[in-house]
Protein backbone atom coordinates (compact mmCIF):
# COMPACT_ATOMS: atom_id res chain seq x y z
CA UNK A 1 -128.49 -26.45 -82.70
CA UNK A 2 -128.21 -23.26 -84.27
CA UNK A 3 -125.33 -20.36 -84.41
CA UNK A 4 -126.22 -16.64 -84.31
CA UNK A 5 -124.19 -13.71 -85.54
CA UNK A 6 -124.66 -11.14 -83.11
CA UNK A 7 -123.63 -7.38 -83.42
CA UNK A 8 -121.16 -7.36 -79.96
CA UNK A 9 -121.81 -3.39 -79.52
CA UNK A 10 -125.38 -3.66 -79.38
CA UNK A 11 -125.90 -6.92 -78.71
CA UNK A 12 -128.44 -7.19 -81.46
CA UNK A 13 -128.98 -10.81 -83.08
CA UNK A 14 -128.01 -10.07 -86.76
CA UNK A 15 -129.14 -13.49 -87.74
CA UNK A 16 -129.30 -17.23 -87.20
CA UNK A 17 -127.95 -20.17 -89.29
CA UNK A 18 -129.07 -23.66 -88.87
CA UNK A 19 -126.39 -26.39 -88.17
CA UNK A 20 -125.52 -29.08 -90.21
CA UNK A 21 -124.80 -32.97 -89.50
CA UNK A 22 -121.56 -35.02 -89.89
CA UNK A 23 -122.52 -36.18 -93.03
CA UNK A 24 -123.79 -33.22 -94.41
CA UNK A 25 -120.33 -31.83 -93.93
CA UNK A 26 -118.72 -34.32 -95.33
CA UNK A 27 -121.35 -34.39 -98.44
CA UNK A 28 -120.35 -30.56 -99.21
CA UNK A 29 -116.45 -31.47 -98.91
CA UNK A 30 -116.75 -34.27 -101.29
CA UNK A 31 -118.41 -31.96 -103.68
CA UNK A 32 -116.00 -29.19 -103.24
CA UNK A 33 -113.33 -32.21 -104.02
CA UNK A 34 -115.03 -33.26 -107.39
CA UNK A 35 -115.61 -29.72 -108.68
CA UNK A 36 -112.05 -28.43 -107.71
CA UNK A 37 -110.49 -31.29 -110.66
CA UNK A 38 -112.56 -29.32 -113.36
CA UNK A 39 -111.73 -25.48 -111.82
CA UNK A 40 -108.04 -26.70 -112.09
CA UNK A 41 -108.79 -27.68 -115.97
CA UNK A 42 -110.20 -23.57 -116.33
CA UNK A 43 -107.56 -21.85 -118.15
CA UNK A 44 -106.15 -18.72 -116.79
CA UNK A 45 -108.09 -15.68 -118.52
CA UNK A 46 -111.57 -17.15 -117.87
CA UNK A 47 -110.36 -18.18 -113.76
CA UNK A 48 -109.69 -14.29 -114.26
CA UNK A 49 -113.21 -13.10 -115.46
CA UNK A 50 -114.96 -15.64 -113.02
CA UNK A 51 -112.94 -13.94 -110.07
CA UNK A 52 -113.82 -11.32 -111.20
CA UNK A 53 -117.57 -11.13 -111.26
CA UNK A 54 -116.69 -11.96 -107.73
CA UNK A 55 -114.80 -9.36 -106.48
CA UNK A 56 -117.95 -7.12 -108.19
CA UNK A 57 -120.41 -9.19 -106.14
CA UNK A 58 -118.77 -9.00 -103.20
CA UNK A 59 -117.63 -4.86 -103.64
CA UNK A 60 -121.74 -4.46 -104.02
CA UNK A 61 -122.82 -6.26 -100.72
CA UNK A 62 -120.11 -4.69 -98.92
CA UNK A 63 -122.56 -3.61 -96.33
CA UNK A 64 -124.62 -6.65 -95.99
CA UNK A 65 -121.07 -8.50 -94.98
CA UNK A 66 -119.68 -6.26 -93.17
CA UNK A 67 -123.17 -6.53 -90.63
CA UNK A 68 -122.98 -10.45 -90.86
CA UNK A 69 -119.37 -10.21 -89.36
C-alpha cells in the first residue's frame, strides 16, 4: 500500500510514498530513542547552530513543502 499527496484544487497527484511495515516502524522509533540520549548531552549553543541550519534548509525549500502539503 502506498499514500499519495494530492493537490485538492486540482486534483493533481503531487507524489506517492511507499508504506512501511510494523517493524519497520518500530525500527525507526527505537532509533529515534537511542539518538535522542546523545541530542540531550548537546549543549545549548551548538542545539542552537544545528537548529539553525534547519530553519535555513527549510526557509530555502519553502516551495517544495508547501506543494507536498
Amino acid at each position: 500500500m502506498s499514500f499519495s499527496s494530492i493537490n485538492p484544487f486540482t486534483n493533481e497527484l503531487i507524489a506517492e510514498y511507499a508504506s512501511i511495515s510494523d517493524q519497520q516502524l518500530a525500527d525507526a522509533l527505537d532509533l529515534s530513542r537511542s539518538q535522542f540520549g546523545a541530542w540531550r548531552k548537546v549543549d545549548f549553543p551548538d542545539r542552537s547552530a544545528l537548529l539553525r541550519r534547519v530553519s535555513e534548509v527549510l526557509l530555502a525549500n519553502k516551495q517544495l513543502y508547501a506543494r507536498l502539503i
